[in-house]
C-alpha atoms as a PDB file:
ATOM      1  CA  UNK A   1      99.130-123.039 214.932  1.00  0.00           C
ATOM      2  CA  UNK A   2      97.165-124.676 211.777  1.00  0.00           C
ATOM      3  CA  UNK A   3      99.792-127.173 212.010  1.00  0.00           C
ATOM      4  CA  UNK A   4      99.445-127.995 215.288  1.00  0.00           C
ATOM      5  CA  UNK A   5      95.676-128.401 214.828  1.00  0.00           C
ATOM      6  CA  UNK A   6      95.806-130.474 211.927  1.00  0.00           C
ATOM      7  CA  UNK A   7      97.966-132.948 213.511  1.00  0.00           C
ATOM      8  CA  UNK A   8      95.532-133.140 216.206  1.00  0.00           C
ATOM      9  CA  UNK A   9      92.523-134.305 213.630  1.00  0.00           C
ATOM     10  CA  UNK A  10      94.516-136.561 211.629  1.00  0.00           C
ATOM     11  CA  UNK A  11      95.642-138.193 215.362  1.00  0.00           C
ATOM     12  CA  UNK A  12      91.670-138.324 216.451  1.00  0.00           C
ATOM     13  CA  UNK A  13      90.424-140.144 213.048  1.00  0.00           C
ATOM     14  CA  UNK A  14      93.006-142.480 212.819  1.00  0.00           C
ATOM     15  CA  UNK A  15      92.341-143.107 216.878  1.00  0.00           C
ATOM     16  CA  UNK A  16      88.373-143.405 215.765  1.00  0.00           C
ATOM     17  CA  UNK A  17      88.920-145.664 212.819  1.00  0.00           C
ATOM     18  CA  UNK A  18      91.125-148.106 214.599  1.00  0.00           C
ATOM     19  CA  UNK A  19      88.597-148.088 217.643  1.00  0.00           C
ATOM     20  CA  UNK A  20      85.583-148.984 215.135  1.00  0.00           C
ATOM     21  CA  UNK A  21      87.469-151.549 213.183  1.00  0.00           C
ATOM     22  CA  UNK A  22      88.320-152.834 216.292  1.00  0.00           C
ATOM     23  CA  UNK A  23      85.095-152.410 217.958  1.00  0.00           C
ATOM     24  CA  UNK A  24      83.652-154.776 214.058  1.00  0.00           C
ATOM     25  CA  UNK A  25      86.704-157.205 214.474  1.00  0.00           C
ATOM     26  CA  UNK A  26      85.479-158.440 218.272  1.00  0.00           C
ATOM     27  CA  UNK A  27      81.639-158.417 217.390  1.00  0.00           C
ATOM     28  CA  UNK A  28      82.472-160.555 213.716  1.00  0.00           C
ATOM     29  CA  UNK A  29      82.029-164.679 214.245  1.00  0.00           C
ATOM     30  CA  UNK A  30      84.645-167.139 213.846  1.00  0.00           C
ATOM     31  CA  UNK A  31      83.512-169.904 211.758  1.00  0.00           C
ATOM     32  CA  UNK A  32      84.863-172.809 209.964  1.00  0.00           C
ATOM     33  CA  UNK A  33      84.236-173.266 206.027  1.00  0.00           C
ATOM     34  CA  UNK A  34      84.180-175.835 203.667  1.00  0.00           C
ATOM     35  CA  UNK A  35      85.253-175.071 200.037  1.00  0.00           C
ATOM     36  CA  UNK A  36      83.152-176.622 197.425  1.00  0.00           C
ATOM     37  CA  UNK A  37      85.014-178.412 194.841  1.00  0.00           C
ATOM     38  CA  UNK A  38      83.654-180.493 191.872  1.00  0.00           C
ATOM     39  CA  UNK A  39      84.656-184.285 191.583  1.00  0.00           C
ATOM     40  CA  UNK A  40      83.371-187.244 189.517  1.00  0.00           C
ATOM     41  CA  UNK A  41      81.094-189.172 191.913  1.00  0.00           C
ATOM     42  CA  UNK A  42      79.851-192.918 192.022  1.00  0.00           C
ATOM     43  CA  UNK A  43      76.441-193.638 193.605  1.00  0.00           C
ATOM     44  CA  UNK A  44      77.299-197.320 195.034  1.00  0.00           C
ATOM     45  CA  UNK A  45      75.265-200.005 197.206  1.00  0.00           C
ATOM     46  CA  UNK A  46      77.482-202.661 198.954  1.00  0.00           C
ATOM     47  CA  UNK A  47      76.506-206.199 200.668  1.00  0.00           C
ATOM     48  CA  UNK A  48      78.432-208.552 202.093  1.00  0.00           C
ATOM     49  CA  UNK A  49      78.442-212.565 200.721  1.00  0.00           C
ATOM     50  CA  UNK A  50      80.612-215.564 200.624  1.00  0.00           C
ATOM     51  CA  UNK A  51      82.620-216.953 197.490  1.00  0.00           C
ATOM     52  CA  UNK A  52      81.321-219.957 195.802  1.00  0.00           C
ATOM     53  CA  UNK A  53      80.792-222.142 192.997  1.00  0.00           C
ATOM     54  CA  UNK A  54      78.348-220.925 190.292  1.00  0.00           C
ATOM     55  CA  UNK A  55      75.800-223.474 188.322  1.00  0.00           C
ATOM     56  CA  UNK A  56      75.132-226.025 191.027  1.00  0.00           C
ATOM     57  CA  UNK A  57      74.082-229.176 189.595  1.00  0.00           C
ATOM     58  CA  UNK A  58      72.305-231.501 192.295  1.00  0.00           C
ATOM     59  CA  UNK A  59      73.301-235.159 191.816  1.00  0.00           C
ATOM     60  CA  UNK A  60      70.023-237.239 193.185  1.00  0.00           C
ATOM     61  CA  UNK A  61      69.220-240.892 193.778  1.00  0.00           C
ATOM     62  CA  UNK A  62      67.047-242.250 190.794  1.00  0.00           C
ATOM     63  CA  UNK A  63      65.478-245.009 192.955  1.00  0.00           C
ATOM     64  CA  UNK A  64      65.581-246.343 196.948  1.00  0.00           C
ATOM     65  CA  UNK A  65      68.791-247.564 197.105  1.00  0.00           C
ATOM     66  CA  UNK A  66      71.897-248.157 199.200  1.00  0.00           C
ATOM     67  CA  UNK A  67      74.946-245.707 199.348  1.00  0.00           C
ATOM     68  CA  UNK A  68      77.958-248.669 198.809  1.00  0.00           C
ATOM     69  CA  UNK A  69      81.118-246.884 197.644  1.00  0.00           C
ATOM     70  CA  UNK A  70      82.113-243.133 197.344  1.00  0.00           C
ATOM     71  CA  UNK A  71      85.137-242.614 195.165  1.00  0.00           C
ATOM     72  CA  UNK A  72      84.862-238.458 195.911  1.00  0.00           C
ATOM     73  CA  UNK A  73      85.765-235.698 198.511  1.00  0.00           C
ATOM     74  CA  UNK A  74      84.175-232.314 198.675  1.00  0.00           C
ATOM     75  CA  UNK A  75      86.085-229.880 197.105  1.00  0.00           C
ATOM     76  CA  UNK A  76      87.780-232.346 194.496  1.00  0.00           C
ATOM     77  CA  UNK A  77      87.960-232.065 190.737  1.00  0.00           C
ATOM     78  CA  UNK A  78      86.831-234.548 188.209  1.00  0.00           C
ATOM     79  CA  UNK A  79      85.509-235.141 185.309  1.00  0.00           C
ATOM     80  CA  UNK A  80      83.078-235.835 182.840  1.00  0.00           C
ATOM     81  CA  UNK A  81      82.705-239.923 182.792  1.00  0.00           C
ATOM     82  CA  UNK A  82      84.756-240.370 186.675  1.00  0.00           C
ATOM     83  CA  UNK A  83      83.255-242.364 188.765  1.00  0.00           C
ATOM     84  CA  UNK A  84      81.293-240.598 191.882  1.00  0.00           C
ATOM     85  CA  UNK A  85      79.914-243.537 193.967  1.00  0.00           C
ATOM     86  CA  UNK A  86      78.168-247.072 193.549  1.00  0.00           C
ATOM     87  CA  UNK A  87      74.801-247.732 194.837  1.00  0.00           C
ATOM     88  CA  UNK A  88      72.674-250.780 195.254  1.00  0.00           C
ATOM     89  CA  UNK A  89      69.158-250.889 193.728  1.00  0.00           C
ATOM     90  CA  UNK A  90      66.401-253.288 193.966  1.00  0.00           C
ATOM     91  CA  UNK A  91      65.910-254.896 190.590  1.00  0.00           C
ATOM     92  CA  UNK A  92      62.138-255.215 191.655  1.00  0.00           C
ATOM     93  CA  UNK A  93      60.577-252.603 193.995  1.00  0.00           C
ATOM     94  CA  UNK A  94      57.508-255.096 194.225  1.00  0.00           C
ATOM     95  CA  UNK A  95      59.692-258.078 195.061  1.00  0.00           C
ATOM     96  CA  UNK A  96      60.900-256.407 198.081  1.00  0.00           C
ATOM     97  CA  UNK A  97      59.399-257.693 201.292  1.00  0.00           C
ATOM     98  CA  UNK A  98      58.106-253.797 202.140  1.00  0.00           C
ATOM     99  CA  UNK A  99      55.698-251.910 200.822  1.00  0.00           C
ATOM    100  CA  UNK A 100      56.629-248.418 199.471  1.00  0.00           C
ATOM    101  CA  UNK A 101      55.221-246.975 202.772  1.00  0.00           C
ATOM    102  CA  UNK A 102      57.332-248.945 204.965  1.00  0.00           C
ATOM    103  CA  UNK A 103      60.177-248.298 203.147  1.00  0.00           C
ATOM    104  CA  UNK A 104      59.978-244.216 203.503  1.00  0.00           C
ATOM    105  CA  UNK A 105      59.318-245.036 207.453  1.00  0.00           C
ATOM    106  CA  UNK A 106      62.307-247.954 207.329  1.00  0.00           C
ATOM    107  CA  UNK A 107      64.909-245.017 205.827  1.00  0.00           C
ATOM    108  CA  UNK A 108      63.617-242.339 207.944  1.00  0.00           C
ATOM    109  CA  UNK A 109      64.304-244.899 211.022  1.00  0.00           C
ATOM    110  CA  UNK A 110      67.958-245.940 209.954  1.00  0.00           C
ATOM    111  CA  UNK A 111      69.734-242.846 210.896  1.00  0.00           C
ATOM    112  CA  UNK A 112      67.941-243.165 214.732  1.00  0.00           C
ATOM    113  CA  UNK A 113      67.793-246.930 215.010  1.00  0.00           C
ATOM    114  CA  UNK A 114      70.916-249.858 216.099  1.00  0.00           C
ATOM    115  CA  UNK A 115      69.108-252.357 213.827  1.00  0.00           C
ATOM    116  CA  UNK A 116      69.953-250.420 210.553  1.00  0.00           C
ATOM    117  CA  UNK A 117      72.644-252.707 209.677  1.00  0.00           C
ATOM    118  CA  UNK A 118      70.223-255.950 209.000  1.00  0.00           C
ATOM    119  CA  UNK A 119      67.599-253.908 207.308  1.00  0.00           C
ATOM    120  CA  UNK A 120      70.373-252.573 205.447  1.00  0.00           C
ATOM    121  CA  UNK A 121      71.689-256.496 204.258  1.00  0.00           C
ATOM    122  CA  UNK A 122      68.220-257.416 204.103  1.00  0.00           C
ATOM    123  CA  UNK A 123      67.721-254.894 201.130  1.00  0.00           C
ATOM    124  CA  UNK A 124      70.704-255.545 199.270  1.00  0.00           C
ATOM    125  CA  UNK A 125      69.136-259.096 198.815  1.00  0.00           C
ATOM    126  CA  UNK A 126      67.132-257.501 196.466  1.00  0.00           C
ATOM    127  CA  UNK A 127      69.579-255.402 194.499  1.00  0.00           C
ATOM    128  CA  UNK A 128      71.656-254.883 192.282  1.00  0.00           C
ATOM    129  CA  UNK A 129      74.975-252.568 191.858  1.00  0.00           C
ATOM    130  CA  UNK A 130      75.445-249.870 189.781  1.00  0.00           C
ATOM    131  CA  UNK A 131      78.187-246.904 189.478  1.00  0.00           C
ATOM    132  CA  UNK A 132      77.280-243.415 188.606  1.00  0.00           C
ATOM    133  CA  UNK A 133      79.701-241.265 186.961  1.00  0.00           C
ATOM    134  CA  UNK A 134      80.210-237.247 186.398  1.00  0.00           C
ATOM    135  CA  UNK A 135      78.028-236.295 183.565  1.00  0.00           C
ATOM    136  CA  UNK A 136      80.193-232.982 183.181  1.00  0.00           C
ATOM    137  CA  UNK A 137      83.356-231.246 184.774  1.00  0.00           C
ATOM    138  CA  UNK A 138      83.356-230.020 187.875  1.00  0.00           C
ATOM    139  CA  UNK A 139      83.630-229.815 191.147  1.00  0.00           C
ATOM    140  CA  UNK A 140      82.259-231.683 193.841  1.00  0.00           C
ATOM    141  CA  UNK A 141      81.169-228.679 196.259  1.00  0.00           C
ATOM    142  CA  UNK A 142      78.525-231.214 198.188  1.00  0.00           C
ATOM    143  CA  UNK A 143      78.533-234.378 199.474  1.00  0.00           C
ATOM    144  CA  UNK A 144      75.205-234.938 201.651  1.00  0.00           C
ATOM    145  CA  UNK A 145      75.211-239.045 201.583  1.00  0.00           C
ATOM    146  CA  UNK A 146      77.335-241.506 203.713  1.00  0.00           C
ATOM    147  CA  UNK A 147      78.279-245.223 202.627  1.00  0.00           C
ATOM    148  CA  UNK A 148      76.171-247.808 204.269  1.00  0.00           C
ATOM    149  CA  UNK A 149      73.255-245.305 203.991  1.00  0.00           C
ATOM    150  CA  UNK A 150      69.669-245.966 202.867  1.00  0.00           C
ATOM    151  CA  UNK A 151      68.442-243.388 200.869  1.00  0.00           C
ATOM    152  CA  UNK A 152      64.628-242.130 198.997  1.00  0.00           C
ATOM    153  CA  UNK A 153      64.038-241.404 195.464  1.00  0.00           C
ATOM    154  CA  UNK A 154      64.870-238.423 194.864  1.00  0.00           C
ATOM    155  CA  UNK A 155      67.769-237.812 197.660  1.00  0.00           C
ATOM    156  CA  UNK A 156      70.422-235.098 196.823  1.00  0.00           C
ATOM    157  CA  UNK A 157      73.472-237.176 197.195  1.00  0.00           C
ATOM    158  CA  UNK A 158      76.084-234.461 195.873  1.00  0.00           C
ATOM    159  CA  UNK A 159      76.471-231.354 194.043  1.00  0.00           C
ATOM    160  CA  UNK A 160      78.743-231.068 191.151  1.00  0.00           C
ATOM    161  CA  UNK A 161      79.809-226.987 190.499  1.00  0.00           C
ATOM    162  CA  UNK A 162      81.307-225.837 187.524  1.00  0.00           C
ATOM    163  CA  UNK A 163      85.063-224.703 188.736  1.00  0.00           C
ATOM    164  CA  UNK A 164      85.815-222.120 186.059  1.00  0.00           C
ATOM    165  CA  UNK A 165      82.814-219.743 187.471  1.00  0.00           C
ATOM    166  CA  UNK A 166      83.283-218.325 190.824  1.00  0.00           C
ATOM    167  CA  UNK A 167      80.453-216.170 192.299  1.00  0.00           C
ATOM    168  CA  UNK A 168      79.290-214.167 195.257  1.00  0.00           C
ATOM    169  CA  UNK A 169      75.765-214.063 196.029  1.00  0.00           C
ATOM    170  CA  UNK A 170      74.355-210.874 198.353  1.00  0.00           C
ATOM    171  CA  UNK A 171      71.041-209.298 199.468  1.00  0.00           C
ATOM    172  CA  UNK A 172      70.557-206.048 198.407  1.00  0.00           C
ATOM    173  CA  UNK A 173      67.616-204.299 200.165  1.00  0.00           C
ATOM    174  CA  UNK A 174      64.183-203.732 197.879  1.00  0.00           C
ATOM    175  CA  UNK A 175      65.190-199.984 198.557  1.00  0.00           C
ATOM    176  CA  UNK A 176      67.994-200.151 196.592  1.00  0.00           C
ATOM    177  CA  UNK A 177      67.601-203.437 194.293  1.00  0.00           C
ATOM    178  CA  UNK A 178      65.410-200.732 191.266  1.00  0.00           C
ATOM    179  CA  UNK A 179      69.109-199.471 190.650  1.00  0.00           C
ATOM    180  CA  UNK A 180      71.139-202.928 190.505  1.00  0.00           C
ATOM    181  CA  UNK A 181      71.549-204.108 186.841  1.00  0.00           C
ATOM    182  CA  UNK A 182      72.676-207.238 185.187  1.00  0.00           C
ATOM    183  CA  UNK A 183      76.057-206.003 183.729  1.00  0.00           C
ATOM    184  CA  UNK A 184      76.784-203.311 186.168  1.00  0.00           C
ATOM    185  CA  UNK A 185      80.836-203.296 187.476  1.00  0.00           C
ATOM    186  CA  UNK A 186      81.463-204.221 190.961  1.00  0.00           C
ATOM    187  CA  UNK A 187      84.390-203.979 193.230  1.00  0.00           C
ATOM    188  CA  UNK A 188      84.952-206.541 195.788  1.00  0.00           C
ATOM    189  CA  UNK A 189      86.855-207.039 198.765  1.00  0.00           C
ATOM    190  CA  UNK A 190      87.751-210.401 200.615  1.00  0.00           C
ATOM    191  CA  UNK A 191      88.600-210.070 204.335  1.00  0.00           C
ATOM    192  CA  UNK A 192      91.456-212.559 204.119  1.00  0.00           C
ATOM    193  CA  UNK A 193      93.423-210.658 201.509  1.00  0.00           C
ATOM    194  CA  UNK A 194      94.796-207.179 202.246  1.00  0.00           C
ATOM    195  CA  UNK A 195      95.513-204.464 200.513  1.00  0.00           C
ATOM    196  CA  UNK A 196      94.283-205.776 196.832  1.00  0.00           C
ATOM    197  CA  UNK A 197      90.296-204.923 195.328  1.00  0.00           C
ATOM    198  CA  UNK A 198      89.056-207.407 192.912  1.00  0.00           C
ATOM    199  CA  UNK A 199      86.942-206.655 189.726  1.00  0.00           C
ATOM    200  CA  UNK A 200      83.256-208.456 189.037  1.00  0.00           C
ATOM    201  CA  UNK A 201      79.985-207.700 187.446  1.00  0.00           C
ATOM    202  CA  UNK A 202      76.539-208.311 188.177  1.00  0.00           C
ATOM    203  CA  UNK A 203      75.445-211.852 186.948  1.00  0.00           C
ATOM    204  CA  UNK A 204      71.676-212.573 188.229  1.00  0.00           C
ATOM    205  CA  UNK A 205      69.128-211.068 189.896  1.00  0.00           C
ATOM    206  CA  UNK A 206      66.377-212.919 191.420  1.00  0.00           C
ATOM    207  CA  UNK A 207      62.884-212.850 190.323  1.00  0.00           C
ATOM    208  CA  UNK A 208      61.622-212.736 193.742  1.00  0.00           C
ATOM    209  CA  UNK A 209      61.875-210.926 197.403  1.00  0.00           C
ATOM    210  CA  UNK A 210      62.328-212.831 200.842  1.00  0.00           C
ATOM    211  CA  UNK A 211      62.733-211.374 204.314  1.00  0.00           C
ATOM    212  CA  UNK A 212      66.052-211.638 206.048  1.00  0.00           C
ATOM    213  CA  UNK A 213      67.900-210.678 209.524  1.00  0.00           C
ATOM    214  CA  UNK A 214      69.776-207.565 209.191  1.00  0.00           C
ATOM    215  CA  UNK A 215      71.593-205.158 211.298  1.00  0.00           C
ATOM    216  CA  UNK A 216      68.116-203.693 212.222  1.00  0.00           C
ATOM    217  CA  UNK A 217      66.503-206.584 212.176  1.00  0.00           C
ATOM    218  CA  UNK A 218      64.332-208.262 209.614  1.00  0.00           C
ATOM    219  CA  UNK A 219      64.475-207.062 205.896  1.00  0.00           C
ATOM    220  CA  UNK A 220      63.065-207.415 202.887  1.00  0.00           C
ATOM    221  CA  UNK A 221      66.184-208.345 200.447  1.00  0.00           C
ATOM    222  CA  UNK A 222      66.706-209.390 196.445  1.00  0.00           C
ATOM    223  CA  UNK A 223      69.559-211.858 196.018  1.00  0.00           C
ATOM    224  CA  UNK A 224      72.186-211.054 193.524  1.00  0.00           C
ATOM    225  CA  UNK A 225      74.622-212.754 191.699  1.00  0.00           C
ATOM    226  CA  UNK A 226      78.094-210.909 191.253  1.00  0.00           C
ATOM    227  CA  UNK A 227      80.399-212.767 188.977  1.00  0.00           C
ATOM    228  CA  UNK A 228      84.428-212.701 189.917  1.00  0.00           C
ATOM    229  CA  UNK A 229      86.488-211.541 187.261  1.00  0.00           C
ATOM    230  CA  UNK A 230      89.551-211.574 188.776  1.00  0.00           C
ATOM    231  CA  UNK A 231      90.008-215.868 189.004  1.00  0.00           C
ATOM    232  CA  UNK A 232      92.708-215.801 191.196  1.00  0.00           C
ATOM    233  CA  UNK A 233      94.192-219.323 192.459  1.00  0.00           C
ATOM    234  CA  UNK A 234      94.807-217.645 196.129  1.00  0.00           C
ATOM    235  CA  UNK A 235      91.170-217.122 196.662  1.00  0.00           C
ATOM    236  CA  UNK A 236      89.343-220.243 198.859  1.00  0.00           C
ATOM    237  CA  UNK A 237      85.529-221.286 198.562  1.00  0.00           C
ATOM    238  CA  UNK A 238      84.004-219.476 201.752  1.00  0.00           C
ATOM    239  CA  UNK A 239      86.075-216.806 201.895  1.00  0.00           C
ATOM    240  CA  UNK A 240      84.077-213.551 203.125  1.00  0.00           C
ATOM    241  CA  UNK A 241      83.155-210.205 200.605  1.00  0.00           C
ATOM    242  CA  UNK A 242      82.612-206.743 200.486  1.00  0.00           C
ATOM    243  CA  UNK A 243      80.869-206.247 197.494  1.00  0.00           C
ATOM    244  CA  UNK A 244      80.232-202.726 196.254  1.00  0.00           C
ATOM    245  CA  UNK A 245      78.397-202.358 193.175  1.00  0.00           C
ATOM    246  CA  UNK A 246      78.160-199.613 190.971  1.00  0.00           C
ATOM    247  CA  UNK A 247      74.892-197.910 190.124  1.00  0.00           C
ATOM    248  CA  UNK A 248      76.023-194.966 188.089  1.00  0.00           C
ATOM    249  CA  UNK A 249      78.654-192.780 187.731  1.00  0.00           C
ATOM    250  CA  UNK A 250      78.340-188.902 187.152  1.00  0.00           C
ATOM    251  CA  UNK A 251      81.778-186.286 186.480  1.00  0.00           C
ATOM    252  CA  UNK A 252      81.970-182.890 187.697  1.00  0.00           C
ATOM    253  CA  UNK A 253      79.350-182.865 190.224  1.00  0.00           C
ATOM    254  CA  UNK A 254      79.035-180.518 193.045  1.00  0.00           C
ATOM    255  CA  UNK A 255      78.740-182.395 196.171  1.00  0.00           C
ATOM    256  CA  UNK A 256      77.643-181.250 199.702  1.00  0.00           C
ATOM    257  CA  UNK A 257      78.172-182.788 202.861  1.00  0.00           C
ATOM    258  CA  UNK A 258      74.779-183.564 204.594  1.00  0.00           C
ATOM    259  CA  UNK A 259      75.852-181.712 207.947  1.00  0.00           C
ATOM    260  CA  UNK A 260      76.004-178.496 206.173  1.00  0.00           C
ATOM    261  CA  UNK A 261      72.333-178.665 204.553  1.00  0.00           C
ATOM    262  CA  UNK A 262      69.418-176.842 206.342  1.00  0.00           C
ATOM    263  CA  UNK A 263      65.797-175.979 205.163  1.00  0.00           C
ATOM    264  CA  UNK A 264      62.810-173.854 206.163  1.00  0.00           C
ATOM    265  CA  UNK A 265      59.648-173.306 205.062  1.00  0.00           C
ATOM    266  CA  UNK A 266      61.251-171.836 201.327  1.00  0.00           C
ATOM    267  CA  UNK A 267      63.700-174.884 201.082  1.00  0.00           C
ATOM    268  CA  UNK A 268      66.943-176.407 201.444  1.00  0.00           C
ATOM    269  CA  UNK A 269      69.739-173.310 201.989  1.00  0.00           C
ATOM    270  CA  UNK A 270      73.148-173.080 203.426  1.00  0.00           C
ATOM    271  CA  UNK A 271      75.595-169.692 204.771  1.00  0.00           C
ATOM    272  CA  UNK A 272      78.230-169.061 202.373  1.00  0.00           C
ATOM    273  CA  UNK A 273      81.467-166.759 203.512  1.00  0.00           C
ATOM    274  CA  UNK A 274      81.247-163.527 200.897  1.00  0.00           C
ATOM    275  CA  UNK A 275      83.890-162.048 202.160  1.00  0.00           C
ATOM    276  CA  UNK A 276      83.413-160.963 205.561  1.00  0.00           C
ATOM    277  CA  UNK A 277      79.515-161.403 205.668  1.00  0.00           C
ATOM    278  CA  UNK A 278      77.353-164.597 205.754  1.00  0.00           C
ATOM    279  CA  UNK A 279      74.859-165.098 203.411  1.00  0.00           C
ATOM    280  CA  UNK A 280      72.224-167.285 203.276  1.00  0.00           C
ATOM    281  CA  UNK A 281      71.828-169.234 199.878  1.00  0.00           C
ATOM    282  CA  UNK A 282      68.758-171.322 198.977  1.00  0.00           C
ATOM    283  CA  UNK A 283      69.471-173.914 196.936  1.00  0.00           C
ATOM    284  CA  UNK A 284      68.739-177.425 194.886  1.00  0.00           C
ATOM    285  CA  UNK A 285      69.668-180.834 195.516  1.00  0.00           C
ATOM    286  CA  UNK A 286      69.830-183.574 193.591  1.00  0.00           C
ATOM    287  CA  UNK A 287      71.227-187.797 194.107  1.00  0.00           C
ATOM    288  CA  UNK A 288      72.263-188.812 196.703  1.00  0.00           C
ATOM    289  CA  UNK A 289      75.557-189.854 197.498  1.00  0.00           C
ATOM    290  CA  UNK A 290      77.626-191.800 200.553  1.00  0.00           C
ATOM    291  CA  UNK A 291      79.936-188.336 201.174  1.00  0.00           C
ATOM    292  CA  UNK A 292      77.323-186.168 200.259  1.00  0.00           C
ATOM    293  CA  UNK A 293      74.066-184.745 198.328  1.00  0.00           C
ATOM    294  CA  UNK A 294      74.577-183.347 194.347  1.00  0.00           C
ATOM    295  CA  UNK A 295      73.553-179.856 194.042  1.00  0.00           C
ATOM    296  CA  UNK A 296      72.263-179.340 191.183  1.00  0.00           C
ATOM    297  CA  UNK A 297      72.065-175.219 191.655  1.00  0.00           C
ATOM    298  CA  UNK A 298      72.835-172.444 194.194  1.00  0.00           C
ATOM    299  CA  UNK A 299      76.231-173.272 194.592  1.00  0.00           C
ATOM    300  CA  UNK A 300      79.656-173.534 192.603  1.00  0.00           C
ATOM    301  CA  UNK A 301      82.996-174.845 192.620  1.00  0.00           C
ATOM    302  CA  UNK A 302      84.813-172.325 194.893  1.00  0.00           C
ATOM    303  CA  UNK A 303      82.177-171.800 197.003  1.00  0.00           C
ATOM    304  CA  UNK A 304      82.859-171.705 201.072  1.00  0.00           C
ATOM    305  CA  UNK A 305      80.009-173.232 202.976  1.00  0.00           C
ATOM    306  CA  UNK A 306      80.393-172.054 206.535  1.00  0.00           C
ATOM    307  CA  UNK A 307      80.019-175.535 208.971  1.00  0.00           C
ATOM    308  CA  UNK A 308      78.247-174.255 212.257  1.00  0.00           C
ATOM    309  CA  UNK A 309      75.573-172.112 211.476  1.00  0.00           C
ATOM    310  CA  UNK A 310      73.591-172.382 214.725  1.00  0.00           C
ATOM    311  CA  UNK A 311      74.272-168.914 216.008  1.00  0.00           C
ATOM    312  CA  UNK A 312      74.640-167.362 212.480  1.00  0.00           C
ATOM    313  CA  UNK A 313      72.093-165.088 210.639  1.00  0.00           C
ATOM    314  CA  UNK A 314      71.699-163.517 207.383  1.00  0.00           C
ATOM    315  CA  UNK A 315      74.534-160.695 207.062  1.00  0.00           C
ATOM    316  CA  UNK A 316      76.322-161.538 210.209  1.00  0.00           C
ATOM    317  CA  UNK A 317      80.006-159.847 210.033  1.00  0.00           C
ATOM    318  CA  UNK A 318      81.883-163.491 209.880  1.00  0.00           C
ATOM    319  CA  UNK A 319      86.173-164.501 210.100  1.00  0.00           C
ATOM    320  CA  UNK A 320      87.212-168.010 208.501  1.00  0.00           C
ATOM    321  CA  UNK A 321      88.709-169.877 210.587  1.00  0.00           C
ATOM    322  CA  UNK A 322      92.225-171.194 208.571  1.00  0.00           C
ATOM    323  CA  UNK A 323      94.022-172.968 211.502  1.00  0.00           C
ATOM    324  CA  UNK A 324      91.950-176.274 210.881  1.00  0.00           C
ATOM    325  CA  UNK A 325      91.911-176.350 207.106  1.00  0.00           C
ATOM    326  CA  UNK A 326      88.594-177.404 205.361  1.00  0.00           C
ATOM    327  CA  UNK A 327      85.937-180.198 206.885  1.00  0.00           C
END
């Protein structure tokens, strides 16, 4: 008869314990986690330019004079000593039959007026020719003059570029520009090459601030030089970069992803997964990153952050999710 009775208890517990676990099992949450892991981090900024020629020399006229040969195309080699283009100069300014005045109104009338042409011969009567030649190698990367063509003292006629130093200049806004330094690595990407990152450093930085159209409008940029390392003959003057410079690097930091980070009145906290409980963790941040914000305590490398925490309180009976794998 004992027997029979005992059998009868041991049936009734185990009935009662599988009821209450499974009573805890349909009131515990399902949530998703994200296991923290440490990683070395770069804190970047990245702008967008165009490749070009670096130290632009600007070739001017040294007197009123008229454009009569040029020997060069944009884009072409030469060097120091070739010839650029002749030009015809009056041997007298105060033999020519206009005064200075009417000679800044005759110039600015050639390029809208059908009598240039015999003011044009009419000058020359009064000149003489001379060639100008490359005072360095180069290349020309300008040519802003056109043979026939009256110019001013003063006129940029062409810009000479030194070939060897190829550059990238890009706005980086004043938010960010207190973190650029000369020296600091950049990568770079050009749109019209595929699958291959380039290598360059920061060159210059201007002294001064200018407002420019952005995304969002008008901005308040610093240009900066980056210098390309990586001279490769494939690359073309104009072609379009992704520059992404690096502002500092940092190893083993514990990064969390901005979507998981709450605060209250006490600060910044997250729920981390103890087991089957939730538990709320305040905690400190630190930089800021593109994937992420450093913590700099509260949390370690192991750590699962749960990801939706909207219906989710201190001590909640939780199960992780594993069908999805981490966020």
């Amino acid at each position: 008869m004992k027997k029979y009775i005992l059998l009868i208890v041991i049936t009734i517990v185990s009935v009662s314990v599988i009821l209450i676990f499974g009573s805890i099992a349909t009131a515990a949450e399902s949530v998703e986690v994200y296991e923290i892991k440490a990683a070395d981090q770069e804190n970047t900024v990245t702008s967008s330019g165009q490749l070009t020629y670096d130290s632009v020399s600007d070739i001017s006229a040294e007197n009123y004079c008229v454009i009569d040969k040029i020997f060069v195309k944009t884009g072409e080699q030469v060097k120091a000593g070739d010839p650029l283009y002749t030009v015809s100069e009056p041997t007298d300014i105060e033999k020519v039959p206009y005064s200075s005045s009417d000679l800044d109104y005759l110039i600015s009338m050639l390029n809208v007026s059908d009598i240039g042409d015999s003011i044009v011969e009419e000058l020359r009567k009064y000149c003489v020719q001379r060639t100008v030649n490359a005072e360095k190698d180069g290349v020309i990367s300008a040519i802003s003059c056109t043979e026939n063509q009256v110019v001013g003292k003063g006129s940029i006629l062409m810009k000479l570029s030194d070939s060897t130093v190829l550059v990238i200049p890009v706005n980086i806004n004043e938010t960010s520009i207190e973190k650029v330094k000369v020296g600091q690595n950049v990568n770079i990407r050009f749109l019209a090459v595929e699958n291959r990152k380039f290598k360059g450093k920061v060159a210059r930085i201007a002294d001064e601030a200018r407002q420019s159209s952005g995304i969002s409008g008008k901005e308040t940029t610093v240009e900066v030089v980056v210098k390309l390392e990586d001279n490769d003959k494939t690359l073309r003057i104009g072609y379009s970069a992704e520059c992404t410079i690096i502002l500092s690097k940092e190893k083993n930091v514990v990064i969390l992803p901005y979507e998981y980070l709450r605060s209250d009145e006490k600060g910044e906290y997250v729920f981390v997964a103890r087991g089957r409980q939730a538990l709320k963790k305040y905690i400190k941040t630190g930089t800021e990153y593109k994937k992420g914000v450093k913590v700099i305590s509260g949390l370690r490398s192991g750590d699962k952050v749960i990801k939706d925490v909207k219906d989710i309180r201190d001590g909640d009976r939780i199960i992780i999710d594993t069908g999805e794998g981490n966020a």
